[in-house]
Protein backbone atom coordinates (compact mmCIF):
# COMPACT_ATOMS: atom_id res chain seq x y z
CA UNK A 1 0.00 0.00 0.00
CA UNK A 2 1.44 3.55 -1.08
CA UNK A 3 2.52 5.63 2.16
CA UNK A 4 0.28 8.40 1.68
CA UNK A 5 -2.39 6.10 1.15
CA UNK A 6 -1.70 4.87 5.16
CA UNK A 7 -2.05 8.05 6.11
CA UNK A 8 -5.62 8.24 4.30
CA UNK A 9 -6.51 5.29 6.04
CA UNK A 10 -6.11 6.69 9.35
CA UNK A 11 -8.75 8.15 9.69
CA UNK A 12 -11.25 5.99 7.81
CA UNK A 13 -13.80 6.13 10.85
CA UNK A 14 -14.45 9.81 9.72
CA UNK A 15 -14.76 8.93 6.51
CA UNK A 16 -17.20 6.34 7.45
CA UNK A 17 -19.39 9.20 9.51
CA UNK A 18 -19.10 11.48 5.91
CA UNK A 19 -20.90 8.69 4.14
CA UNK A 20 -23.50 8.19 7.44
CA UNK A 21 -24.28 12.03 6.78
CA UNK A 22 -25.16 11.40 3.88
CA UNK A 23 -27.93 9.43 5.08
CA UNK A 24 -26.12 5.46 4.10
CA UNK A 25 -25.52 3.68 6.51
CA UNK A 26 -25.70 0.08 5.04
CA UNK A 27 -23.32 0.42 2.47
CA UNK A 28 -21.00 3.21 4.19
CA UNK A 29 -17.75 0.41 3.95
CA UNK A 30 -18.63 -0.18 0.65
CA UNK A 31 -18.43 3.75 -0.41
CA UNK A 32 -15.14 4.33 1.44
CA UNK A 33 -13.46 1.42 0.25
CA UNK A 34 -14.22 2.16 -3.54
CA UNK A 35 -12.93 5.60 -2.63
CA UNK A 36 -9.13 3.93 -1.42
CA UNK A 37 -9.21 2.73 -4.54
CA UNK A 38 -10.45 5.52 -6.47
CA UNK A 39 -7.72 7.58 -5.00
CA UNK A 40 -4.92 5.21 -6.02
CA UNK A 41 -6.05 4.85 -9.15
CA UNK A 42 -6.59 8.54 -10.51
CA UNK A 43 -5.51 10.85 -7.56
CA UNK A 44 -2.34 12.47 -7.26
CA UNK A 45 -1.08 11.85 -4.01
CA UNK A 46 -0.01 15.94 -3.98
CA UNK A 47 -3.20 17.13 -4.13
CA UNK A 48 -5.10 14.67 -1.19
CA UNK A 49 -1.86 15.46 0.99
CA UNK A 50 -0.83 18.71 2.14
CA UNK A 51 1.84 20.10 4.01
CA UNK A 52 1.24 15.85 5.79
CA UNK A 53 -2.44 16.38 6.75
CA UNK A 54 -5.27 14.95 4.33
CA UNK A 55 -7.32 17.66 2.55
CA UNK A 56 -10.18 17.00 4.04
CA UNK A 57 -12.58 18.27 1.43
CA UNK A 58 -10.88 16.47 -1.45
CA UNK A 59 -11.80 13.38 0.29
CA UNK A 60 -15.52 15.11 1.01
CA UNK A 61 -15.55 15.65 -2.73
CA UNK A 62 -14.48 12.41 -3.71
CA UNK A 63 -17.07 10.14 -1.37
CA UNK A 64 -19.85 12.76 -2.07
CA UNK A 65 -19.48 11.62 -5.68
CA UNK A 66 -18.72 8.14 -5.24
CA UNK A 67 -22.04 7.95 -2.70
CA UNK A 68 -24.20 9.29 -5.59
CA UNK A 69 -22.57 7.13 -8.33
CA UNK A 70 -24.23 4.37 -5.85
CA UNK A 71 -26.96 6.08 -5.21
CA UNK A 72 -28.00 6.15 -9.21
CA UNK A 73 -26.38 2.51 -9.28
CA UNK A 74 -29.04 1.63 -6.85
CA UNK A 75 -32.16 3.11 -8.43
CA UNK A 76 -31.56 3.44 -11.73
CA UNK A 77 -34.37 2.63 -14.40
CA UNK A 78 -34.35 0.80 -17.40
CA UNK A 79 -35.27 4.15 -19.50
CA UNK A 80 -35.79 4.81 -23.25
CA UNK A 81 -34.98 8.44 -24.07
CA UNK A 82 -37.26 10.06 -26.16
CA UNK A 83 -38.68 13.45 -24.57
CA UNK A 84 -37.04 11.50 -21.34
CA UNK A 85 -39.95 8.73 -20.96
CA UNK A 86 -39.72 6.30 -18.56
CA UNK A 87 -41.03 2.69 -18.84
CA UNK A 88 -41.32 0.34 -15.93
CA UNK A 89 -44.23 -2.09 -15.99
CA UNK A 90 -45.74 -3.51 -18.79
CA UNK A 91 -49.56 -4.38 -18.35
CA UNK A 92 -49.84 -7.31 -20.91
CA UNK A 93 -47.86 -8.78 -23.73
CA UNK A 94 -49.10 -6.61 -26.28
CA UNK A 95 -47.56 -3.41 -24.63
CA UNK A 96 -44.16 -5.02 -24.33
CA UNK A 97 -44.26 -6.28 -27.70
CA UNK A 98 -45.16 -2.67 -29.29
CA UNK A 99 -42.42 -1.61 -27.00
CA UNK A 100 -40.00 -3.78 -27.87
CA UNK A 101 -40.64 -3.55 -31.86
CA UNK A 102 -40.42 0.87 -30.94
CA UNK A 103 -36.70 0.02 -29.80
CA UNK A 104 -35.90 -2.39 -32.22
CA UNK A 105 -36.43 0.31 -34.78
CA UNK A 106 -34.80 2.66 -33.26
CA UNK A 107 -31.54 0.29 -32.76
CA UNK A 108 -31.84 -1.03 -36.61
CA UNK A 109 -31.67 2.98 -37.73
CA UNK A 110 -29.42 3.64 -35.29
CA UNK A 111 -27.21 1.26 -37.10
CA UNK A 112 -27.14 3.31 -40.49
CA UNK A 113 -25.92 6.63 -39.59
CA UNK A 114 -22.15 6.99 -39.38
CA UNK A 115 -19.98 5.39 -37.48
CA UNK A 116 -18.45 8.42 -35.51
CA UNK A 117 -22.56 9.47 -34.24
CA UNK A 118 -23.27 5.55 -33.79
CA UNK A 119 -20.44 5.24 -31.15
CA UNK A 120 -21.17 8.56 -29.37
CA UNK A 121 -24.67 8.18 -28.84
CA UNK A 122 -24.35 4.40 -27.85
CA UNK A 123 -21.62 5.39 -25.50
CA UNK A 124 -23.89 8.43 -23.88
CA UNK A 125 -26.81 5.96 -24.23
CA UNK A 126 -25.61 2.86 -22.39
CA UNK A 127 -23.50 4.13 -20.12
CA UNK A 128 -24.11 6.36 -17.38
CA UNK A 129 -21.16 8.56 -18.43
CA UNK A 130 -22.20 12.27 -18.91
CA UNK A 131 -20.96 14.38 -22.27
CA UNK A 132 -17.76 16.18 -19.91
CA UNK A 133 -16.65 12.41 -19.28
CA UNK A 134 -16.96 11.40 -22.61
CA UNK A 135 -15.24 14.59 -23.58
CA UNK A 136 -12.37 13.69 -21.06
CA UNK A 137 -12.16 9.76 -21.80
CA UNK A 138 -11.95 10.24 -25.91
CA UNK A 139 -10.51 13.87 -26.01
CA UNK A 140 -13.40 14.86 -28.05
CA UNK A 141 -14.09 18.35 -27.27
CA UNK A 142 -17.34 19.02 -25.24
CA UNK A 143 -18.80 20.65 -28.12
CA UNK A 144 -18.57 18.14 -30.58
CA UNK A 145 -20.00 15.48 -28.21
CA UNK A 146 -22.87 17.62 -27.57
CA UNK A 147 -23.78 18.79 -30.97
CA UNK A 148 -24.00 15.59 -32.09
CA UNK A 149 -25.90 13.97 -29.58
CA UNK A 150 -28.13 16.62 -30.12
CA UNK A 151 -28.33 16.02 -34.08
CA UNK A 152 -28.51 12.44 -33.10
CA UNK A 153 -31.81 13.00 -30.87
CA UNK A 154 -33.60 15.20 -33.15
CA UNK A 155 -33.03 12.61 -35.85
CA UNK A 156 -34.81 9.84 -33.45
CA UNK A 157 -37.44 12.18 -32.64
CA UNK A 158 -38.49 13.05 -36.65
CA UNK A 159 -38.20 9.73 -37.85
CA UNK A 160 -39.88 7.50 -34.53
CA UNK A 161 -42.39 10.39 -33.08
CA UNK A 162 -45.47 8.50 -34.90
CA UNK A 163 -44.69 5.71 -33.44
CA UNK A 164 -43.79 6.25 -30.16
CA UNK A 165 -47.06 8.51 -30.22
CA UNK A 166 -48.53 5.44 -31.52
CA UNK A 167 -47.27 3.14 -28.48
CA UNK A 168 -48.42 5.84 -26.36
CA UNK A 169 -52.13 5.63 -27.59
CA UNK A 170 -52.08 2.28 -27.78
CA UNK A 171 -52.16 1.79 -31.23
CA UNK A 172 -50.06 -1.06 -31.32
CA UNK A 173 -50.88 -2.49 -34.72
CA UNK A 174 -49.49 1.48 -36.41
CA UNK A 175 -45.99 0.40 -35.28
């Protein structure tokens, strides 16, 4: 184990009462124990220790984030974005089947555009990574990403709108 990381350690029973506060209790050694690892992997030892005391709100910062990357772990929803709907039940085979016939279209057109805006949006898509990660993981600039994510939604929404009105109503057979 890295010496500054000992002196991290130290005081893990505060870090433990940082996660309580944020109102976890059952997975509190989880949280800190991703963030040991966090830190070795992509902190600079420099910036969590100064003048030898831990900077106490870089490690604030760093469970504060790693707490809600758990939190959305936790309770995320299967989701299908367009205009940000959420589907959770289905009430009978029909429903899912529309449903599932709504995203198979959207995958198969998906699959013609070009190959730079298929891997963007499948990467913003199906991960939980937001556009500034992207941005930072590819070294894509922030713009790019967004622009054409955007171009890649507004295409979605002119050529499936029908039918996901269609699903919406009901009209299952329109799809």
């Amino acid at each position: 184990m890295a010496n500054w990381l000992k002196i991290v350690a130290a005081q893990h029973k505060n870090w433990i009462k940082i996660i309580n506060s944020f109102g976890e209790y059952d997975y509190a050694e989880d949280i800190v124990q991703e963030m040991y690892i966090t830190l070795y992997k992509y902190s600079k030892p420099e910036n969590i220790i100064k003048d030898g005391k831990v900077s106490n709100g870089y490690i604030f910062f760093t469970l504060r984030s790693l707490y809600y990357q758990f939190y959305n772990a936790k309770n995320k929803v299967k989701k299908v974005s367009i205009d940000n709907l959420q589907i959770e039940n289905f009430s009978d085979i029909e429903q899912e089947n529309a449903y599932n016939k709504v995203c198979n279209l959207i995958d198969e057109h998906i699959e013609s555009w070009h190959w730079y805006d298929q891997k963007l949006f499948k990467l913003y898509r199906d991960t939980d990574m937001s556009i500034r990660k992207i941005a930072k993981e590819t070294g894509i600039s922030w713009v790019s990403i967004f622009n054409t994510l955007k171009k890649c939604k507004l295409n979605l929404k002119e050529n499936f709108s029908e039918d996901y009105d269609d699903y919406l109503n009901g009209d299952y057979e329109r799809i």
